[in-house]
C-alpha atoms as a PDB file:
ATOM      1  CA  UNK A   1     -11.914 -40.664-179.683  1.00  0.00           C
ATOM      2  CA  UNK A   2     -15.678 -39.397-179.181  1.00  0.00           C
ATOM      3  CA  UNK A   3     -17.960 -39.460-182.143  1.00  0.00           C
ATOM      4  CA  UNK A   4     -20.397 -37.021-180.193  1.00  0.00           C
ATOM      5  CA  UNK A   5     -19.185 -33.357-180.102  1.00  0.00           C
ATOM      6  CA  UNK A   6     -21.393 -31.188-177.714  1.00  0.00           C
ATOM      7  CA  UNK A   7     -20.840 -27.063-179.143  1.00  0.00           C
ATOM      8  CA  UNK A   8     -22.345 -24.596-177.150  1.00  0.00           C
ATOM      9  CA  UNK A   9     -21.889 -21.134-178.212  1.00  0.00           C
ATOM     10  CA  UNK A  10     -23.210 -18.672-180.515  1.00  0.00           C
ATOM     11  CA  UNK A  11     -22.888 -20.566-183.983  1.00  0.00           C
ATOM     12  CA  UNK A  12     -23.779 -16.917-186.276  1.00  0.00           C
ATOM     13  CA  UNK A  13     -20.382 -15.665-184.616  1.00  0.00           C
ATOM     14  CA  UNK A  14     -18.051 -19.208-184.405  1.00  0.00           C
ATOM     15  CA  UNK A  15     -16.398 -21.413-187.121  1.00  0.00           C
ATOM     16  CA  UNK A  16     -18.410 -24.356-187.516  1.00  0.00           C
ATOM     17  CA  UNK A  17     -15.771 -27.507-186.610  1.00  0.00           C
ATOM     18  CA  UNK A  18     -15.552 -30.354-188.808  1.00  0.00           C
ATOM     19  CA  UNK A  19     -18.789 -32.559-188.782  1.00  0.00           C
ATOM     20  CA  UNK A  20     -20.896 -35.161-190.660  1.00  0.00           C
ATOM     21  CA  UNK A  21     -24.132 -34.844-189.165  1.00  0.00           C
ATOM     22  CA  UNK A  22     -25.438 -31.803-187.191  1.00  0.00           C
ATOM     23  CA  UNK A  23     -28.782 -31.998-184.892  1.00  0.00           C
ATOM     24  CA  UNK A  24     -29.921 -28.586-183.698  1.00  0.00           C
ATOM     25  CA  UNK A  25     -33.094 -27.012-182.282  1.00  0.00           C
ATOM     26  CA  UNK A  26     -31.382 -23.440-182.147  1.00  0.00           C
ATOM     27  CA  UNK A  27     -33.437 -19.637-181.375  1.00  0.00           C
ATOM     28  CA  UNK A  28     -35.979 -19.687-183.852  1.00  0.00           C
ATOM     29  CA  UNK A  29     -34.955 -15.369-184.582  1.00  0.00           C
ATOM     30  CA  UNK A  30     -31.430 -16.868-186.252  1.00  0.00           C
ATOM     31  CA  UNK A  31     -33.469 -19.635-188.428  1.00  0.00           C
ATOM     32  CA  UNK A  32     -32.239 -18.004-191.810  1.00  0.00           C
ATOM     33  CA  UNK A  33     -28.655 -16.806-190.641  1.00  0.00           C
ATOM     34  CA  UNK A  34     -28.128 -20.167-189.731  1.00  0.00           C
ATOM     35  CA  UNK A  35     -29.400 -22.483-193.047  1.00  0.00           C
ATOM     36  CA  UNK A  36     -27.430 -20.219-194.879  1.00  0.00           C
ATOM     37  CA  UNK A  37     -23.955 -20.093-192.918  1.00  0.00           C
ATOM     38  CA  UNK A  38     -24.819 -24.030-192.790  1.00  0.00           C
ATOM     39  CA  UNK A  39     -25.045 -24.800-196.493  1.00  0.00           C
ATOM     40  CA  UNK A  40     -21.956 -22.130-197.264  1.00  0.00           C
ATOM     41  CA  UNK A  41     -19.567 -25.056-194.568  1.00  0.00           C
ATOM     42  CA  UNK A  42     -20.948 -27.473-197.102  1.00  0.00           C
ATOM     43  CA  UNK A  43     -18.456 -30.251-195.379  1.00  0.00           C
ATOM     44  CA  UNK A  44     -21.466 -31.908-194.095  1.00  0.00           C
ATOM     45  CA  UNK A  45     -23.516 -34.624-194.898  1.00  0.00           C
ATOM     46  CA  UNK A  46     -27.043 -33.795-193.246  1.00  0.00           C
ATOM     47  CA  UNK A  47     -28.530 -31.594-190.729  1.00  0.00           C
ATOM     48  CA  UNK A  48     -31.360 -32.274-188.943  1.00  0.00           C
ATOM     49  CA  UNK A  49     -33.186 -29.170-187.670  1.00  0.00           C
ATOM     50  CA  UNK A  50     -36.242 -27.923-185.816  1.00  0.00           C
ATOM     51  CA  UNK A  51     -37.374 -25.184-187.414  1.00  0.00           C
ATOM     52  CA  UNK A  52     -40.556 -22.598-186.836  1.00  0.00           C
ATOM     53  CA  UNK A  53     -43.823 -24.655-188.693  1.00  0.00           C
ATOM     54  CA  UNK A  54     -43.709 -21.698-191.023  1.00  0.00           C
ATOM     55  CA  UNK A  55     -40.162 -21.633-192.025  1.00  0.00           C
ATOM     56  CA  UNK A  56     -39.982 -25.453-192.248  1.00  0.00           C
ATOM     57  CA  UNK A  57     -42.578 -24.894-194.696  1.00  0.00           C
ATOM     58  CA  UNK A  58     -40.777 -21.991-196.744  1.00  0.00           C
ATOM     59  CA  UNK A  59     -37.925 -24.247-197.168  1.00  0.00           C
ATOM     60  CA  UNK A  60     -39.230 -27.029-198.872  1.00  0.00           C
ATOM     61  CA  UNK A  61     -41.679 -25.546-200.424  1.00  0.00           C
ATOM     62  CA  UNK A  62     -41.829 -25.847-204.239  1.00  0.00           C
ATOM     63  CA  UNK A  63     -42.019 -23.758-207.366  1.00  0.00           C
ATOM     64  CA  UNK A  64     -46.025 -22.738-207.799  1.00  0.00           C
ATOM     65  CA  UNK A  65     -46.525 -23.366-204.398  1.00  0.00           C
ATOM     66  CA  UNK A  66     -48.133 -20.272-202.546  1.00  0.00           C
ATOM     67  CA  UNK A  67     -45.052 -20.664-199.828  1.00  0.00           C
ATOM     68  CA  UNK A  68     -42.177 -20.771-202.130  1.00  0.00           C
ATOM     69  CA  UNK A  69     -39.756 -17.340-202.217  1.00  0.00           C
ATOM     70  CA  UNK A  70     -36.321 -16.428-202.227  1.00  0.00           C
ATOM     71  CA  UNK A  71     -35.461 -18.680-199.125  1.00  0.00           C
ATOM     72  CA  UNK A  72     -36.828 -22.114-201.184  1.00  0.00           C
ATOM     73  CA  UNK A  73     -34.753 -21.356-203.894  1.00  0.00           C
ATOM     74  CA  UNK A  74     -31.418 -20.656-202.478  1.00  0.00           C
ATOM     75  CA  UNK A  75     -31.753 -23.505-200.252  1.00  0.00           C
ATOM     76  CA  UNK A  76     -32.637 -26.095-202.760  1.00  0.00           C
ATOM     77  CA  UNK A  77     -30.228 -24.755-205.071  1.00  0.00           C
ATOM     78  CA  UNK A  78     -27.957 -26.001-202.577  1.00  0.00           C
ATOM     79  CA  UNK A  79     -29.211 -28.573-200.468  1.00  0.00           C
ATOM     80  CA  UNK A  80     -32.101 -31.243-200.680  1.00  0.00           C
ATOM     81  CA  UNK A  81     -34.718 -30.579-198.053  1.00  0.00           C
ATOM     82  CA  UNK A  82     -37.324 -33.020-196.948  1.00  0.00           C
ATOM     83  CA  UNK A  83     -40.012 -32.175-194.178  1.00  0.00           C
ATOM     84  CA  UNK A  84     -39.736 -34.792-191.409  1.00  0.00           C
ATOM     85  CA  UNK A  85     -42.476 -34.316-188.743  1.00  0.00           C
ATOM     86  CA  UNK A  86     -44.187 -31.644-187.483  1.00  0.00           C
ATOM     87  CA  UNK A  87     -44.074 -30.751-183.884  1.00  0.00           C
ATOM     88  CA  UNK A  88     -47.313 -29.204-182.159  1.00  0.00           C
ATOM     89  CA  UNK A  89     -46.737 -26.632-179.526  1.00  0.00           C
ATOM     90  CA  UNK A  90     -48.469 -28.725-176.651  1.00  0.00           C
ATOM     91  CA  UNK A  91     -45.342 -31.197-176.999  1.00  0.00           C
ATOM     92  CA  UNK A  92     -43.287 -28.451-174.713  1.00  0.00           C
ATOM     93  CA  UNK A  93     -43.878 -27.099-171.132  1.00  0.00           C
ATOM     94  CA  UNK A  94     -44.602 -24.562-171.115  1.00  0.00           C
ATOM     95  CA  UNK A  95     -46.124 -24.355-174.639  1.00  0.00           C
ATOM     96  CA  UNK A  96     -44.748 -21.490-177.381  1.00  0.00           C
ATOM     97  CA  UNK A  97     -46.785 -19.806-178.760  1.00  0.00           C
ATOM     98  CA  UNK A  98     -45.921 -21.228-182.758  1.00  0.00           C
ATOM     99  CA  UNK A  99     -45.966 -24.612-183.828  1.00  0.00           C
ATOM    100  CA  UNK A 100     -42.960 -26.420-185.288  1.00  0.00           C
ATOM    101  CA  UNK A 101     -41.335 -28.454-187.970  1.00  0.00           C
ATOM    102  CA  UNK A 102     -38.327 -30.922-188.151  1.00  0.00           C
ATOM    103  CA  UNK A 103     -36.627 -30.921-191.451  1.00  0.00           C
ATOM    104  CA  UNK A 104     -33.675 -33.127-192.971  1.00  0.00           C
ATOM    105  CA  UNK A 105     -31.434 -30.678-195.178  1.00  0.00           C
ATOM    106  CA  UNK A 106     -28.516 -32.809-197.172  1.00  0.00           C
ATOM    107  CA  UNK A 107     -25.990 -30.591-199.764  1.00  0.00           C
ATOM    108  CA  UNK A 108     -26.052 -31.447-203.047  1.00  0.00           C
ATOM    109  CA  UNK A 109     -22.559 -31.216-203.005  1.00  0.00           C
ATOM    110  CA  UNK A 110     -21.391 -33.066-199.635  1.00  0.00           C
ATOM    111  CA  UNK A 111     -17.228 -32.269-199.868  1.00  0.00           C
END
């Protein structure tokens, strides 16, 4: 038996399958639709995720901090989220046009 699924798909419109770990560098445009259908499956115990540098930053971004909003707080009353590294947009060929982020997003309560 694998330990490496490969699901390719839309993931907004599928039933996530039973995982520990997920890895994904997804359309930045579902970014929010995804965290939050993500931390609702809760049967996880961390995601990895490249995100857009700006809603990395809106995601673990604290209270009092000029970033933090509606999206912070729902997510961390969920999940613990920890920027990992930031990724510049001259690391791709051709380049976007946005930088981005890699975050680490464990539930508070892994099932």
């Amino acid at each position: 038996m694998s330990k490496l699924e490969i699901v390719v798909g839309d993931c907004i419109k599928s039933d996530f399958p039973d995982f520990d770990v997920c890895v994904a560098n997804m359309p930045y445009q579902i970014s929010s639709p995804f965290v939050f259908k993500l931390l609702l499956h809760r049967k996880f115990r961390c995601a990895v995720l490249m995100f857009q540098k700006e809603f990395a930053e809106r995601l673990y971004a604290k209270p009092g901090d000029k970033l933090y909003c509606r999206l912070s707080a729902n997510t961390q009353l969920m999940a613990r989220v920890a920027h990992v590294l930031k990724v510049g947009k001259n690391n791709f060929k051709p380049p976007p046009k946005v930088d981005s982020s890699v975050v680490r997003i464990e539930p508070m309560n892994h099932a």
